[in-house]
PDB file of N, CA and C in Angstrom:
ATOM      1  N   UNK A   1       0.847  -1.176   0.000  1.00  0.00           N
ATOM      2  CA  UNK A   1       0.000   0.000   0.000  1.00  0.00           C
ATOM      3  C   UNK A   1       0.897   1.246   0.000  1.00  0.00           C
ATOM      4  N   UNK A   2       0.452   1.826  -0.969  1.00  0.00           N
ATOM      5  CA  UNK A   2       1.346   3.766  -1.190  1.00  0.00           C
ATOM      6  C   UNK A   2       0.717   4.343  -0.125  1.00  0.00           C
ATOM      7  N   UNK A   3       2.500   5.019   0.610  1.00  0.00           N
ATOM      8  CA  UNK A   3       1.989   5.913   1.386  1.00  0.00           C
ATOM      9  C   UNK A   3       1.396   6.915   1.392  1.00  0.00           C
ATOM     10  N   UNK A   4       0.978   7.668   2.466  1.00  0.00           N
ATOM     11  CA  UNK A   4      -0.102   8.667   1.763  1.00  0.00           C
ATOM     12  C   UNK A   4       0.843  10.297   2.161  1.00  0.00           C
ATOM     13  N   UNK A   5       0.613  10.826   1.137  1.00  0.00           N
ATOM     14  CA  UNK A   5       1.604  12.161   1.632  1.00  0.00           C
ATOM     15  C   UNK A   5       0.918  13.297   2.691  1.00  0.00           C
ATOM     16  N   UNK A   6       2.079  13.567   3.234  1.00  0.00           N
ATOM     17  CA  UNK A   6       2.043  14.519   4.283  1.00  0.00           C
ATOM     18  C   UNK A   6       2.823  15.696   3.908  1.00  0.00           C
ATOM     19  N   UNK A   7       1.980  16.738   4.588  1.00  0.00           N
ATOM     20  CA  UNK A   7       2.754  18.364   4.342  1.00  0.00           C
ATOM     21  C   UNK A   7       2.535  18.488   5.935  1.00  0.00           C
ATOM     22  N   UNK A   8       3.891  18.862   5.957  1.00  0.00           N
ATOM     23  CA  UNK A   8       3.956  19.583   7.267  1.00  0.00           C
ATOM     24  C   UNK A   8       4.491  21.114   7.506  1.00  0.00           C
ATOM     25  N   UNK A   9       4.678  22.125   8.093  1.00  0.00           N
ATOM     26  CA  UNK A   9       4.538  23.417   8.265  1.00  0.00           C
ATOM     27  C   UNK A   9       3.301  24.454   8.571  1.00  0.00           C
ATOM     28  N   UNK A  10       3.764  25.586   8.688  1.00  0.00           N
ATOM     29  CA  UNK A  10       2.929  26.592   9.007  1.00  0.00           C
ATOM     30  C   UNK A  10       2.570  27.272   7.560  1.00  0.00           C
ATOM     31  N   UNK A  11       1.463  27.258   7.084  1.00  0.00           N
ATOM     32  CA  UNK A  11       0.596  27.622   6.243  1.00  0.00           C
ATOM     33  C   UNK A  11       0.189  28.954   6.523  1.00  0.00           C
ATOM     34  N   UNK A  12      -0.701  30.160   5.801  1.00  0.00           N
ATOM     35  CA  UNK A  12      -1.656  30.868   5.964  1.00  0.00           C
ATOM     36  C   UNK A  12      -2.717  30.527   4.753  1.00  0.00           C
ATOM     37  N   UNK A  13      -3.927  30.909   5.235  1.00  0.00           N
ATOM     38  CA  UNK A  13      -5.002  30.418   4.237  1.00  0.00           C
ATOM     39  C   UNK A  13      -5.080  32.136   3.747  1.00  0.00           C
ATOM     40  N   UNK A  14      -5.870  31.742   2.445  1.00  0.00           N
ATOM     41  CA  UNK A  14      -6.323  32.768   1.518  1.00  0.00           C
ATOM     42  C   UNK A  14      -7.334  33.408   2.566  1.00  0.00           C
ATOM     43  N   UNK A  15      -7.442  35.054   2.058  1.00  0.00           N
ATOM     44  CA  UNK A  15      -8.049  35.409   3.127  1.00  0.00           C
ATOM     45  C   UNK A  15      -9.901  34.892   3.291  1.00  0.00           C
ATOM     46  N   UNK A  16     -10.015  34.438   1.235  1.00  0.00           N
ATOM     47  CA  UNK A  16     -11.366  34.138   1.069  1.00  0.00           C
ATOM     48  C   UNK A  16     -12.050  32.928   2.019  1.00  0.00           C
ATOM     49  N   UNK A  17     -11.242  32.178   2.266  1.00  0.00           N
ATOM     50  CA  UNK A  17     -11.536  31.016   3.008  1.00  0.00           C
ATOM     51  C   UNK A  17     -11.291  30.949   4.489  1.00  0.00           C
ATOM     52  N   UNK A  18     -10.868  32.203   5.234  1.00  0.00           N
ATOM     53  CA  UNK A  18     -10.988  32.613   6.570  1.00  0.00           C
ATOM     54  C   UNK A  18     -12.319  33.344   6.910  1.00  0.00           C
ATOM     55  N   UNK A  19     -13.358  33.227   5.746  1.00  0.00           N
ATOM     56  CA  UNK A  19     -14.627  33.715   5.953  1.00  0.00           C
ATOM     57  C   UNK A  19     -15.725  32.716   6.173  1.00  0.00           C
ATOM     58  N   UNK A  20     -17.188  33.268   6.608  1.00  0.00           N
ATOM     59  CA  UNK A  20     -17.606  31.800   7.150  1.00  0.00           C
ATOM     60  C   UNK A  20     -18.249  31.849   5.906  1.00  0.00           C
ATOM     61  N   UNK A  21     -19.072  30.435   5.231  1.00  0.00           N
ATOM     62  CA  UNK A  21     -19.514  29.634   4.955  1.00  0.00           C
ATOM     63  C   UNK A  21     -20.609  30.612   3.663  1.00  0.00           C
ATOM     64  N   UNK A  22     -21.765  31.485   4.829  1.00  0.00           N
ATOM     65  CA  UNK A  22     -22.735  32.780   4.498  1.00  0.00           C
ATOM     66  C   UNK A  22     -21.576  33.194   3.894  1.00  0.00           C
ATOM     67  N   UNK A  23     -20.283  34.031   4.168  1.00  0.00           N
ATOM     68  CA  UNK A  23     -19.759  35.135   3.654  1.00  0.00           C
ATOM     69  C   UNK A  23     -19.318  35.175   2.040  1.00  0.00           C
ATOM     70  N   UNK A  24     -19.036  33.830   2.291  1.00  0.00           N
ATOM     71  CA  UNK A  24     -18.160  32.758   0.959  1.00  0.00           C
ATOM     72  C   UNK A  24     -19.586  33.088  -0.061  1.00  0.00           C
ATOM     73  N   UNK A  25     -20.577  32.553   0.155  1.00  0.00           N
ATOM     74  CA  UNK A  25     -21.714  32.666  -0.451  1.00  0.00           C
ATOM     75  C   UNK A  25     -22.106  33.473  -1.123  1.00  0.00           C
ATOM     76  N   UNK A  26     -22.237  34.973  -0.215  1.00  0.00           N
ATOM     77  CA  UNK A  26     -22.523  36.494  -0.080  1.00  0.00           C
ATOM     78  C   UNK A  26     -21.947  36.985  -1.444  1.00  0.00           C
ATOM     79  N   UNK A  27     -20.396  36.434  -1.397  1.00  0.00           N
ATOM     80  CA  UNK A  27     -19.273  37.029  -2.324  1.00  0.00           C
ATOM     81  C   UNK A  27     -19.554  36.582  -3.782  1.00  0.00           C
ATOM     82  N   UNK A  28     -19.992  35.248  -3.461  1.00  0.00           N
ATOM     83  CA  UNK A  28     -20.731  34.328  -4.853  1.00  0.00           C
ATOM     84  C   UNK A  28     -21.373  34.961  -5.694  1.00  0.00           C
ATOM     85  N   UNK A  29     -22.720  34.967  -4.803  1.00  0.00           N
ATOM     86  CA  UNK A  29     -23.580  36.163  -4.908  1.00  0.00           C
ATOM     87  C   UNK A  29     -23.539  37.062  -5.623  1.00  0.00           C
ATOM     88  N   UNK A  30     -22.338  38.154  -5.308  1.00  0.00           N
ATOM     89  CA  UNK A  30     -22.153  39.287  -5.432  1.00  0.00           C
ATOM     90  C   UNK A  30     -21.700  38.960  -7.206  1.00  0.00           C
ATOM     91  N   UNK A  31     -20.715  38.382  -6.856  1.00  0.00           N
ATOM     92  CA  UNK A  31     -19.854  38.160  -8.437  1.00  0.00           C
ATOM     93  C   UNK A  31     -20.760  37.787  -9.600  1.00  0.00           C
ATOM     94  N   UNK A  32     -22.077  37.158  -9.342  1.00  0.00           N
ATOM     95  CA  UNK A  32     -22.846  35.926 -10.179  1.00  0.00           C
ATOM     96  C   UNK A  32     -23.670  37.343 -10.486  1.00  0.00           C
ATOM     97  N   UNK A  33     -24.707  38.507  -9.501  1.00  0.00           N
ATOM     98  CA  UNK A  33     -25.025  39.515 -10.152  1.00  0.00           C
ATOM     99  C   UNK A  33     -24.383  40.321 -10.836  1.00  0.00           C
ATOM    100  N   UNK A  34     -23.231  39.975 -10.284  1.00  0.00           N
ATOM    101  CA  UNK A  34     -22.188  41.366 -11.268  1.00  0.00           C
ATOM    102  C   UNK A  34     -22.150  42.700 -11.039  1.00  0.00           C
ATOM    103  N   UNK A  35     -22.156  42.445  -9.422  1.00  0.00           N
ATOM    104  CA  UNK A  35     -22.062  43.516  -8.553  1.00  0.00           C
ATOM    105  C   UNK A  35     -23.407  44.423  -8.343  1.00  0.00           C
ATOM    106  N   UNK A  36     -24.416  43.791  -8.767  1.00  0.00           N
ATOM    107  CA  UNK A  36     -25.607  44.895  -8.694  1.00  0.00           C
ATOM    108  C   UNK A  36     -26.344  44.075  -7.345  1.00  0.00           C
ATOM    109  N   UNK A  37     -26.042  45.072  -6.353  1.00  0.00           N
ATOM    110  CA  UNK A  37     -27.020  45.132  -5.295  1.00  0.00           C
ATOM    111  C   UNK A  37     -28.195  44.972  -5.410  1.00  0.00           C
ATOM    112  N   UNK A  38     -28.958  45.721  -6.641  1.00  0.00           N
ATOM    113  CA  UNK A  38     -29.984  45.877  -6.457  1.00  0.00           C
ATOM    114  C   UNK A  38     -30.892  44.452  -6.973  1.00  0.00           C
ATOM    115  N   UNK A  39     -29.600  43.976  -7.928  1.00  0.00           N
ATOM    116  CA  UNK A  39     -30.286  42.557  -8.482  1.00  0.00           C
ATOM    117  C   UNK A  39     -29.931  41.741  -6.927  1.00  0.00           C
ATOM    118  N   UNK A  40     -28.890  41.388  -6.222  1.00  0.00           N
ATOM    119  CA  UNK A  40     -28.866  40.765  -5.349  1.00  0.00           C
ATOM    120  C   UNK A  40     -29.621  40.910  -4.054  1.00  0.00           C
ATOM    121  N   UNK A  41     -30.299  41.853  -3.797  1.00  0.00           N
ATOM    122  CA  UNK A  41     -31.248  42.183  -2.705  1.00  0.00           C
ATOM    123  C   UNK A  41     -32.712  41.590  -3.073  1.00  0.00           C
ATOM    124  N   UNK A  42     -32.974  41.150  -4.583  1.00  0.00           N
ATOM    125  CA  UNK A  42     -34.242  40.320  -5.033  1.00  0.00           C
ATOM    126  C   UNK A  42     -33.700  38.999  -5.000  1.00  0.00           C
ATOM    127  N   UNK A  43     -32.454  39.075  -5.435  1.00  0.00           N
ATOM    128  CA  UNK A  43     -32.375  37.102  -5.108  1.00  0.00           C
ATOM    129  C   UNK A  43     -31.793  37.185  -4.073  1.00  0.00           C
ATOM    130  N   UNK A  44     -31.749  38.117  -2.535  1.00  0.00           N
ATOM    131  CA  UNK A  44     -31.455  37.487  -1.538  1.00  0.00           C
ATOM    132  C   UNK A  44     -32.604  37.873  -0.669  1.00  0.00           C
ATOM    133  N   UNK A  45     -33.817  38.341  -1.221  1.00  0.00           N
ATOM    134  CA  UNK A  45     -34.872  38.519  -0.871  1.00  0.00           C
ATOM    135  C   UNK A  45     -35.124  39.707   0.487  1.00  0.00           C
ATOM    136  N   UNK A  46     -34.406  40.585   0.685  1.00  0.00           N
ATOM    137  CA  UNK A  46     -33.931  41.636   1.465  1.00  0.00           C
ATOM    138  C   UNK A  46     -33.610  43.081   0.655  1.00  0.00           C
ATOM    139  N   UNK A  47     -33.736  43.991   1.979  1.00  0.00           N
ATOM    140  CA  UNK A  47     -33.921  45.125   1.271  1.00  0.00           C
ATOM    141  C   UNK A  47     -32.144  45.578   0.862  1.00  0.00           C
ATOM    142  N   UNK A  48     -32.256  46.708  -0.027  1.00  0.00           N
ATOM    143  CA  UNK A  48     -31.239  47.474  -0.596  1.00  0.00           C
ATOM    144  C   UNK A  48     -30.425  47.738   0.081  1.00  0.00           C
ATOM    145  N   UNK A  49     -30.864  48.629   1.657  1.00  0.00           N
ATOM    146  CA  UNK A  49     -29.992  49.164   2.503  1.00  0.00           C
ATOM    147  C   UNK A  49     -29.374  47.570   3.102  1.00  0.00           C
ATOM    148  N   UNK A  50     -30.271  46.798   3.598  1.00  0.00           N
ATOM    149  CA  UNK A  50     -29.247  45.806   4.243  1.00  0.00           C
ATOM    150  C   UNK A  50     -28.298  45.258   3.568  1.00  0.00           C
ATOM    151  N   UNK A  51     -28.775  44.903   2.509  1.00  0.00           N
ATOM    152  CA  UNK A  51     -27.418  44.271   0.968  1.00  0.00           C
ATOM    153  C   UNK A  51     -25.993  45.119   1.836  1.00  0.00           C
ATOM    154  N   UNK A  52     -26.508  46.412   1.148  1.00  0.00           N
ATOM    155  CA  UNK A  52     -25.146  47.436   1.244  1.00  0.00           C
ATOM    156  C   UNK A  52     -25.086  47.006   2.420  1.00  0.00           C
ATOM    157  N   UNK A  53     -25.526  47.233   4.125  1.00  0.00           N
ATOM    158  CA  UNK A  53     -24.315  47.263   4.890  1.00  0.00           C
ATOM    159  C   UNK A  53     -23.911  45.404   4.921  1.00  0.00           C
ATOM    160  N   UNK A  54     -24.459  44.751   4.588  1.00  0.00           N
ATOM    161  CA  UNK A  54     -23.597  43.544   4.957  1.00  0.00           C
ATOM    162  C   UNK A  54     -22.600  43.800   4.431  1.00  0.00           C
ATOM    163  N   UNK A  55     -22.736  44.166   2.483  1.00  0.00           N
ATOM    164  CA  UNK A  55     -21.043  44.368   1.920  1.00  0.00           C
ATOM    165  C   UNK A  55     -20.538  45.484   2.800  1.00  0.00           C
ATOM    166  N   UNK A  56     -21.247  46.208   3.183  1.00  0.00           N
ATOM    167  CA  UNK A  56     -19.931  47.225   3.552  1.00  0.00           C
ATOM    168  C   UNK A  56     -19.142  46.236   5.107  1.00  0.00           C
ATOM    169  N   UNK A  57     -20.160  45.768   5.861  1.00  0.00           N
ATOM    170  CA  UNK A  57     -19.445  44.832   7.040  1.00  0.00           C
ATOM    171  C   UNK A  57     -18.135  44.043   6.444  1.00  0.00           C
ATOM    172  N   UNK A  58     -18.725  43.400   5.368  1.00  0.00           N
ATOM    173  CA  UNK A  58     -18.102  42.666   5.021  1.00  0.00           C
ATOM    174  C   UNK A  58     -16.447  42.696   4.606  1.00  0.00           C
ATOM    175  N   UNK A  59     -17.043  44.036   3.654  1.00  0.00           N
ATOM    176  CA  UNK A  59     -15.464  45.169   3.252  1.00  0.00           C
ATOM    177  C   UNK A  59     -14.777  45.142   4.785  1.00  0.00           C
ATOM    178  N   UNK A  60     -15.381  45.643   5.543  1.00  0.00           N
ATOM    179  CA  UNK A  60     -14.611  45.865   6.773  1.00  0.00           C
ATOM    180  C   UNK A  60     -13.874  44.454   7.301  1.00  0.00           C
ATOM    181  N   UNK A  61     -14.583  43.464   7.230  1.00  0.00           N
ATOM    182  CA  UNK A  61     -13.862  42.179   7.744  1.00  0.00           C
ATOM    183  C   UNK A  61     -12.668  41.907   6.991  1.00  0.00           C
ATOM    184  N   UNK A  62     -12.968  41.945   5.804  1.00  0.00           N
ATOM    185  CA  UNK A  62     -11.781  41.438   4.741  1.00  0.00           C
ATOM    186  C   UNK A  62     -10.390  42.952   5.071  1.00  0.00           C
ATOM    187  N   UNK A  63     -10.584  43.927   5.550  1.00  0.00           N
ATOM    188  CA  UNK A  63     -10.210  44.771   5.441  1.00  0.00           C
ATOM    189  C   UNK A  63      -8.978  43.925   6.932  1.00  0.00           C
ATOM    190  N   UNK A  64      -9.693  44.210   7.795  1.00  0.00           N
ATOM    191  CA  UNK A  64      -9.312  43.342   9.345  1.00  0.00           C
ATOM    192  C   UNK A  64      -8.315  42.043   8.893  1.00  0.00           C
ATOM    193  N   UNK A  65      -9.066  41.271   8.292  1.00  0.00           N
ATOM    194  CA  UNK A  65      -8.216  39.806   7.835  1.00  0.00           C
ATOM    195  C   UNK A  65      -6.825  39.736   6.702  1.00  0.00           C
ATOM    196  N   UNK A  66      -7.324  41.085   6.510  1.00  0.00           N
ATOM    197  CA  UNK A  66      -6.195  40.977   5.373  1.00  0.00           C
ATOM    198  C   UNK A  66      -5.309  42.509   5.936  1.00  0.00           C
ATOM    199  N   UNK A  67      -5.019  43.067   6.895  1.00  0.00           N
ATOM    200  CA  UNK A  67      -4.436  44.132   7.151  1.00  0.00           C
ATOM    201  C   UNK A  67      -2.596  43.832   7.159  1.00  0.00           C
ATOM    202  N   UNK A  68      -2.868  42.721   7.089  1.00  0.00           N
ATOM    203  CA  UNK A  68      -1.279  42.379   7.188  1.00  0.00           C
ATOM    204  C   UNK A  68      -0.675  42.254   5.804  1.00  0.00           C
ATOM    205  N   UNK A  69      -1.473  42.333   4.996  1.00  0.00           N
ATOM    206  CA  UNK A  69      -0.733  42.264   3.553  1.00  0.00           C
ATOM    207  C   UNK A  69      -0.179  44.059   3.069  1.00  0.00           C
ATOM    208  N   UNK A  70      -0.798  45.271   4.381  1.00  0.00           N
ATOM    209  CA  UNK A  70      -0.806  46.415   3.789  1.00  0.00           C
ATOM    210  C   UNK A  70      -2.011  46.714   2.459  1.00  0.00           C
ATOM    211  N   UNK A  71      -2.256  45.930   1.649  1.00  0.00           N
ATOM    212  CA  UNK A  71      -3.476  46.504   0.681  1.00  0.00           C
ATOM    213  C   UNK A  71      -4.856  45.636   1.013  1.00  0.00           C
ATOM    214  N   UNK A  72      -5.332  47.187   1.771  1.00  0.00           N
ATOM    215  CA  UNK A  72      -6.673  47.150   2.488  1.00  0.00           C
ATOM    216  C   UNK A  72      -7.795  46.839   1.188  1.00  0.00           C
ATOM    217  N   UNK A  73      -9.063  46.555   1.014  1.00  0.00           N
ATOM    218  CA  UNK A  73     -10.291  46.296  -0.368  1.00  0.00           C
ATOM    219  C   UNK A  73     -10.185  47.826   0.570  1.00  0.00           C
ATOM    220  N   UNK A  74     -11.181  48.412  -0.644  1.00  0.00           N
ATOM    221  CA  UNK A  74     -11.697  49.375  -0.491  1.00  0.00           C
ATOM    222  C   UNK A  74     -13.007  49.315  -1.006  1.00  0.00           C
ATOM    223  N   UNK A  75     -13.666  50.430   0.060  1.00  0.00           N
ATOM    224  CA  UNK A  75     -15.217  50.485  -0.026  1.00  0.00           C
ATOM    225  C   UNK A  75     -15.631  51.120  -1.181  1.00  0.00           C
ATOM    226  N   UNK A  76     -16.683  50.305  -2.370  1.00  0.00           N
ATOM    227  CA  UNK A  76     -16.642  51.522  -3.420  1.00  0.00           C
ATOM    228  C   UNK A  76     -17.889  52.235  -3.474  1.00  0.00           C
ATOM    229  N   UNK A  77     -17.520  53.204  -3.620  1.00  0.00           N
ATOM    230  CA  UNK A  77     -18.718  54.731  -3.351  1.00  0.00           C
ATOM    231  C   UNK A  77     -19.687  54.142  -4.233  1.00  0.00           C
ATOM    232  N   UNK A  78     -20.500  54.555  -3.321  1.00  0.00           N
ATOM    233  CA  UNK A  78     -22.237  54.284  -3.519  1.00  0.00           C
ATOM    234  C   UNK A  78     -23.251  55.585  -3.565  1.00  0.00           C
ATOM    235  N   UNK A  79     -24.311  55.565  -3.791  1.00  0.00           N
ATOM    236  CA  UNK A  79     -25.159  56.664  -3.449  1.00  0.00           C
ATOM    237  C   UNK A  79     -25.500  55.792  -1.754  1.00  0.00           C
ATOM    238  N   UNK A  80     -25.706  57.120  -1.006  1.00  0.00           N
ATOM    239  CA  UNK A  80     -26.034  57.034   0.202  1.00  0.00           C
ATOM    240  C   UNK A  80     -27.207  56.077   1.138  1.00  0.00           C
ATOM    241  N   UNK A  81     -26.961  54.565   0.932  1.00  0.00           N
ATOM    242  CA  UNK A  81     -28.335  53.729   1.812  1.00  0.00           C
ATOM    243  C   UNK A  81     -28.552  54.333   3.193  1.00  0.00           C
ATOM    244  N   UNK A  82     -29.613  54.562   3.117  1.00  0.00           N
ATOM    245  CA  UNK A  82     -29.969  54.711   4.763  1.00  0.00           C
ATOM    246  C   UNK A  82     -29.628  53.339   5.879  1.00  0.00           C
ATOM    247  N   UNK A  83     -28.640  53.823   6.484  1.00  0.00           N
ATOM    248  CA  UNK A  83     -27.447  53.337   7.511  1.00  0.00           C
ATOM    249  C   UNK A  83     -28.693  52.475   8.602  1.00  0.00           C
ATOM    250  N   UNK A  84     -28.941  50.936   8.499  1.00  0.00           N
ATOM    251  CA  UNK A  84     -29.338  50.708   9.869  1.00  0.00           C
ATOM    252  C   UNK A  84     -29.092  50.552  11.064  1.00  0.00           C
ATOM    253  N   UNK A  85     -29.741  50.733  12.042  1.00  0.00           N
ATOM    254  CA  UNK A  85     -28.906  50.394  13.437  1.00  0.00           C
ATOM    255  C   UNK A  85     -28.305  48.918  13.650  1.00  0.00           C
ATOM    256  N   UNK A  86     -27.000  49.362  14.453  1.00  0.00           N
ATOM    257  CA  UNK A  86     -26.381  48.442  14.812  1.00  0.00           C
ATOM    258  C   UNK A  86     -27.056  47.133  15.335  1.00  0.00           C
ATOM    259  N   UNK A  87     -28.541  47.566  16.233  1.00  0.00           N
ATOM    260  CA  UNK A  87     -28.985  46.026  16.449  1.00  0.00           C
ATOM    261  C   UNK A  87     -29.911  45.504  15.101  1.00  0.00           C
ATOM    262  N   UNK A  88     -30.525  46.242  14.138  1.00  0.00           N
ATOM    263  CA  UNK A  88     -30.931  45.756  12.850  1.00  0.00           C
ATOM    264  C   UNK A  88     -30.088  44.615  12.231  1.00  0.00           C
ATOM    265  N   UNK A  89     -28.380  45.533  12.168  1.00  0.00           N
ATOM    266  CA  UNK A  89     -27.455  45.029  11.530  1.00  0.00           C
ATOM    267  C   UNK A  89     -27.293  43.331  12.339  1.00  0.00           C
ATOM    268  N   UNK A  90     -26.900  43.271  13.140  1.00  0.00           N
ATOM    269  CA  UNK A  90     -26.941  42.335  14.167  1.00  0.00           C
ATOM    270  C   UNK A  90     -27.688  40.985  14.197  1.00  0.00           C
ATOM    271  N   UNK A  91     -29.195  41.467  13.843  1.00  0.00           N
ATOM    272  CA  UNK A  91     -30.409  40.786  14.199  1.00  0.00           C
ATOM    273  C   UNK A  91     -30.091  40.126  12.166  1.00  0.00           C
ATOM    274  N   UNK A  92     -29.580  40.605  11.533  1.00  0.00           N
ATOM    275  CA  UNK A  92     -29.686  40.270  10.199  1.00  0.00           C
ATOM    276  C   UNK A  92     -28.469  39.214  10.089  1.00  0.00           C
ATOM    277  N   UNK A  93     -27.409  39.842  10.175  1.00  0.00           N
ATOM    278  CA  UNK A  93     -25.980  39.339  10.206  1.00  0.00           C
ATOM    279  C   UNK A  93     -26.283  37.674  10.728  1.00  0.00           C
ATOM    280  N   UNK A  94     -27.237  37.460  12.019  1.00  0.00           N
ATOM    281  CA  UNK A  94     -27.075  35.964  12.209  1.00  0.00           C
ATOM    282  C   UNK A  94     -28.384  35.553  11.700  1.00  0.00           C
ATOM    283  N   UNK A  95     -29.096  36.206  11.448  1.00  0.00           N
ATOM    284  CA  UNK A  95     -30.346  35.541  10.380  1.00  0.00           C
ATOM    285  C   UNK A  95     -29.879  34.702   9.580  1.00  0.00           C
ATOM    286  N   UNK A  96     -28.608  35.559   8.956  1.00  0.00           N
ATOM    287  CA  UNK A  96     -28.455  35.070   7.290  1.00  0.00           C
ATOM    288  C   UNK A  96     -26.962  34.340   7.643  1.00  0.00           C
ATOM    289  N   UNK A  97     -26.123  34.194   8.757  1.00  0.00           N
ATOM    290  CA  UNK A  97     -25.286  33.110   8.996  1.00  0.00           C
ATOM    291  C   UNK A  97     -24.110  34.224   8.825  1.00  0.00           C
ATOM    292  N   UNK A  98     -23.662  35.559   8.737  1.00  0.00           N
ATOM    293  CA  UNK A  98     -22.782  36.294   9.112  1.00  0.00           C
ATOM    294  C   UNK A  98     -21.929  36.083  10.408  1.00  0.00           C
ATOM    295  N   UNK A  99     -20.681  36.454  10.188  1.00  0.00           N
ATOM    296  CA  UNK A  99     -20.728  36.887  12.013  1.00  0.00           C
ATOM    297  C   UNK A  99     -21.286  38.292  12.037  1.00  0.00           C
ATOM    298  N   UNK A 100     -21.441  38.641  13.705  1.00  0.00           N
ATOM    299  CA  UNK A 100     -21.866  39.752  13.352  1.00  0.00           C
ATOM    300  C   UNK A 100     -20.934  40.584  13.399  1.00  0.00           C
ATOM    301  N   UNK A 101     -21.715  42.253  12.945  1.00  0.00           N
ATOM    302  CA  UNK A 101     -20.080  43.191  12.977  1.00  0.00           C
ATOM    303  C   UNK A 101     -19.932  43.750  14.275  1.00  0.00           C
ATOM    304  N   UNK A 102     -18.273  43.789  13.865  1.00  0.00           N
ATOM    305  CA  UNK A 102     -18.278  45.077  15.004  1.00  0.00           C
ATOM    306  C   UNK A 102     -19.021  46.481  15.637  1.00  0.00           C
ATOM    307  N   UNK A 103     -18.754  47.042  16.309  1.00  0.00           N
ATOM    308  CA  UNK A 103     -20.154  47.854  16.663  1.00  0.00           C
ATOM    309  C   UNK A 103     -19.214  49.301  16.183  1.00  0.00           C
TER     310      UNK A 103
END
C-alpha cells in the first residue's frame, strides 16, 4: 500500500476562506449579479440598505483579515443607503449566517 503524503509546516489560508460559509456565499452572490445590489437584494430577498451594509461589514472584515498584507479592499462609493442600526445590523448578520459586525 502507497503511502499517503504529508505536508507539514505553518501555512496561511487565503483570506477568502478565513470567511464563514454565508460570507463565501454572499461574495458568490455578489460576483454571479455582477455587482448589482440591487439585483442581489431580489435574489437574496432583502432590502437594498441591508445588501449594502452587509457588503460594507463585510469590506470591513476582509479589510481586518487581510491588514497584514498592507493593501486594504476598499469600499466603493455608492449613493447614500440609509445606515441601519447596529442592532438591525446584528439581528440580520445571524439571520443570514454572518458573524456579526463590530459595533
Amino acid at each position: 500500500m502507497p503511502a499517503k503524503p504529508t505536508i507539514t509546516g505553518s501555512f496561511s489560508l487565503p483570506v477568502f476562506l478565513k470567511l464563514t460559509p454565508k460570507e463565501q456565499e454572499f461574495i458568490m452572490t455578489f460576483v454571479r449579479n455582477s455587482g448589482s445590489l440591487k439585483q442581489m437584494s431580489k435574489a437574496l430577498k432583502l432590502s437594498y440598505p441591508t445588501v449594502r451594509n452587509m457588503l460594507d461589514d463585510l469590506i470591513e472584515k476582509l479589510n481586518r483579515l487581510n491588514s497584514n498584507s498592507g493593501q486594504p479592499f476598499v469600499r466603493i462609493p455608492h449613493i447614500q443607503a440609509k445606515k441601519t442600526s447596529f442592532k438591525k445590523r446584528m439581528f440580520f448578520a445571524e439571520r443570514e449566517g454572518f458573524e456579526p459586525p463590530d459595533p
